[in-house]
N, C-alpha and C. Protein backbone atom coordinates (compact mmCIF):
# COMPACT_ATOMS: atom_id res chain seq x y z
N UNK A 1 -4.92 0.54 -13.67
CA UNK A 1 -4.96 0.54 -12.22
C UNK A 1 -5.31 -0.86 -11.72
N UNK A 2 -4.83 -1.00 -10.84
CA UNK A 2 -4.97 -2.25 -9.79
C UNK A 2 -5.06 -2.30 -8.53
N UNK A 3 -6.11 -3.34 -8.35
CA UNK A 3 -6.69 -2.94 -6.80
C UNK A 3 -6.03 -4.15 -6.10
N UNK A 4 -5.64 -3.97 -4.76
CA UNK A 4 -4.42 -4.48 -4.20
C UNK A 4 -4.90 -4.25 -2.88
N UNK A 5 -5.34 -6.21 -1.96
CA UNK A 5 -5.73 -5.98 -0.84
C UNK A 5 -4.57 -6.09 0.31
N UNK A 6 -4.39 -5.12 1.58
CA UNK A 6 -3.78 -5.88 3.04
C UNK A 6 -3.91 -5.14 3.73
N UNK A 7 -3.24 -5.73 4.81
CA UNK A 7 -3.81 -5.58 6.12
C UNK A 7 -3.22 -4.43 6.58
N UNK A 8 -4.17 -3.80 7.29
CA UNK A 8 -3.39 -2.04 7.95
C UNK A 8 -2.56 -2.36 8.96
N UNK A 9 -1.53 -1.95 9.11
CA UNK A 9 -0.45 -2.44 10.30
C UNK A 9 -0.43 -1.72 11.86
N UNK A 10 -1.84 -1.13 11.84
CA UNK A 10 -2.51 -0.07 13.07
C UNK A 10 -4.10 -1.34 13.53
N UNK A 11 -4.42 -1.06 12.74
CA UNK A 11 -5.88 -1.79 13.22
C UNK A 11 -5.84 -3.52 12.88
N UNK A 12 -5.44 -3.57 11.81
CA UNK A 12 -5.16 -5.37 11.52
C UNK A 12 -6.72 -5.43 10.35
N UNK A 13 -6.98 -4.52 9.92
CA UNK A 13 -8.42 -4.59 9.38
C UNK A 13 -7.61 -4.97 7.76
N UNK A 14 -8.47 -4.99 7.15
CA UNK A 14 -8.25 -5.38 5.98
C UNK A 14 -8.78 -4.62 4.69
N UNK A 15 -7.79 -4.06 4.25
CA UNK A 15 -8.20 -2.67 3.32
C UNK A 15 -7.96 -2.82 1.83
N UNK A 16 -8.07 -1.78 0.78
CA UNK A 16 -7.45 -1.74 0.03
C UNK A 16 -6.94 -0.45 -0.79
N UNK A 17 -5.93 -0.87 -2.01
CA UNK A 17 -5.33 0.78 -3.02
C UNK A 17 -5.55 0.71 -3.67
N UNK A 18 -5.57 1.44 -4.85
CA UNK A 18 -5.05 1.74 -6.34
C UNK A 18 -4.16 1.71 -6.39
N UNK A 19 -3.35 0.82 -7.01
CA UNK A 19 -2.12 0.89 -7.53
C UNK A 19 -2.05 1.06 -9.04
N UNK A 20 -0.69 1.95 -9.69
CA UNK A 20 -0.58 2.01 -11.03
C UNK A 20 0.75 1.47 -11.44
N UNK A 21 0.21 0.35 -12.13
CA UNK A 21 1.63 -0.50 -12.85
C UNK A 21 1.96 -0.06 -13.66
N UNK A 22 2.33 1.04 -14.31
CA UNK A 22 2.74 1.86 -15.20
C UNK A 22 3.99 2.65 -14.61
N UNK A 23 4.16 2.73 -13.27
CA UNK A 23 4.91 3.12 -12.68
C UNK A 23 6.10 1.96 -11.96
N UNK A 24 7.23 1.34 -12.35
CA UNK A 24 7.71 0.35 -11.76
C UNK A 24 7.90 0.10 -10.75
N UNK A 25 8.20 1.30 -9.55
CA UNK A 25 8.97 1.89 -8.58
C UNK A 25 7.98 3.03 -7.56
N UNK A 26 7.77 2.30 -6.69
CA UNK A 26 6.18 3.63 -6.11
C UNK A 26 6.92 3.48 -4.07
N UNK A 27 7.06 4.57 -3.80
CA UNK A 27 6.72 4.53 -2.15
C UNK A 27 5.74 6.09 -1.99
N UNK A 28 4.83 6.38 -1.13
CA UNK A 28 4.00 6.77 -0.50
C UNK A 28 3.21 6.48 0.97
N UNK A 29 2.78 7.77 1.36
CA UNK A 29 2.00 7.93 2.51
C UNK A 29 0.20 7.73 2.51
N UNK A 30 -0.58 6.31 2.80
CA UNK A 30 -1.93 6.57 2.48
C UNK A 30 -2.24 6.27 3.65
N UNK A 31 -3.59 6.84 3.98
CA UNK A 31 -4.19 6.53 5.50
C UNK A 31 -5.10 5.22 5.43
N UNK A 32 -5.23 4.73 6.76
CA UNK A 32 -5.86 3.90 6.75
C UNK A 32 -7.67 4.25 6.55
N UNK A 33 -8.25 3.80 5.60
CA UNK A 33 -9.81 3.86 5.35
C UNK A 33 -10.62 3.19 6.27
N UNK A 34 -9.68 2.81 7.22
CA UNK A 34 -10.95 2.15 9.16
C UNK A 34 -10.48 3.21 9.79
N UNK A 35 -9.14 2.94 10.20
CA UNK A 35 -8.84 3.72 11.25
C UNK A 35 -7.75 5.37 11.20
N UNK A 36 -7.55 5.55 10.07
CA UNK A 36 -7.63 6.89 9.60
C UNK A 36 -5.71 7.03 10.04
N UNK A 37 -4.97 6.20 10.38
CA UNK A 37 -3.76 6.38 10.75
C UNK A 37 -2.48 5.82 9.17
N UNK A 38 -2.15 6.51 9.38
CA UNK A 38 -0.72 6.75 8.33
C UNK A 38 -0.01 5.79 7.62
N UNK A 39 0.26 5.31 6.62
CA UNK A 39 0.66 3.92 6.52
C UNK A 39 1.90 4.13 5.57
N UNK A 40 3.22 3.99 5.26
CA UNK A 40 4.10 3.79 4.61
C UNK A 40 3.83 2.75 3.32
N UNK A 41 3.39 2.74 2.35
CA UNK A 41 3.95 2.08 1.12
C UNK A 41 4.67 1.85 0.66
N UNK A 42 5.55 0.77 -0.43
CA UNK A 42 6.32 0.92 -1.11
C UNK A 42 5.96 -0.34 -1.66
N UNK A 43 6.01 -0.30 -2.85
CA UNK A 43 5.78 -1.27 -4.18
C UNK A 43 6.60 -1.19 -5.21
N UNK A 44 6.61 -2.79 -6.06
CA UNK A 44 7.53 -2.59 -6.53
C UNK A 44 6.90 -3.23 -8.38
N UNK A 45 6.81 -3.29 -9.11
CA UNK A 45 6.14 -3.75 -10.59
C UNK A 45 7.13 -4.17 -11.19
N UNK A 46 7.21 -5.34 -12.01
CA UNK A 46 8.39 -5.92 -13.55
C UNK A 46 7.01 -5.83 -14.37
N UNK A 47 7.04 -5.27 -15.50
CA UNK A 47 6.68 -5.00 -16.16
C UNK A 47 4.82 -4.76 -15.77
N UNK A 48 3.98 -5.52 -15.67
CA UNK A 48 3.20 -5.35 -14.68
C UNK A 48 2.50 -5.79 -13.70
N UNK A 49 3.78 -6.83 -13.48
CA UNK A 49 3.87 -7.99 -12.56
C UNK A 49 3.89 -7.28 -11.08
N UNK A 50 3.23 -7.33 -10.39
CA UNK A 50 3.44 -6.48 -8.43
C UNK A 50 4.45 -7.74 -8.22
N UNK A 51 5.63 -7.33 -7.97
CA UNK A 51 6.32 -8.31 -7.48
C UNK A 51 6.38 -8.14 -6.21
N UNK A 52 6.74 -6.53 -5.46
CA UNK A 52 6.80 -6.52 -4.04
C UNK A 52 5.88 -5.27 -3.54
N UNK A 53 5.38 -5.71 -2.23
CA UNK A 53 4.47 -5.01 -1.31
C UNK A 53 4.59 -4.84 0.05
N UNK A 54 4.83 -3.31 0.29
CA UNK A 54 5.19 -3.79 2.19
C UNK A 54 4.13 -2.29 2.22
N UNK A 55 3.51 -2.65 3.51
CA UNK A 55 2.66 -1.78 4.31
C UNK A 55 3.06 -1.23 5.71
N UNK A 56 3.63 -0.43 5.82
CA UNK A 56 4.78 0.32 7.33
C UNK A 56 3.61 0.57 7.87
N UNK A 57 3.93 0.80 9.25
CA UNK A 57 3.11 1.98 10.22
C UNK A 57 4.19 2.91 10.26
N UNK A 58 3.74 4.29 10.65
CA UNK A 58 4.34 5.46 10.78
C UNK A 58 3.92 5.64 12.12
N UNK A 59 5.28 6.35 12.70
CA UNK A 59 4.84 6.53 14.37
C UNK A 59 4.46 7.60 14.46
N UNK A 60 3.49 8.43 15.36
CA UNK A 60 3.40 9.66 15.18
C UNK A 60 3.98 10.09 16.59
């Protein structure tokens, strides 16, 4: 596991995940741990390199 910091795209606070590089290919739904609102993931691993990271907002 790997801990992986940015910024919530609701509050601008500065958070963090678990990520598992064992998995190459990851999108998910985690809430924000300030402000409790919805966040789109998607990551991307080469071998267990994080090559890509995007943090969505979800509209409700």
């Amino acid at each position: 596991m790997l801990e992986h910091y940015f910024t919530c795209p609701h509050c601008w606070e500065r958070i963090s995940v678990l990520v598992d590089s064992s998995i190459s290919k990851q999108s998910y739904i985690e809430d924000c741990e300030v402000c409790c609102n919805p966040i789109q993931v998607s990551l991307q691993f080469l071998n267990t390199e994080l090559i890509d990271f995007q943090a969505t907002s979800i509209e409700q």
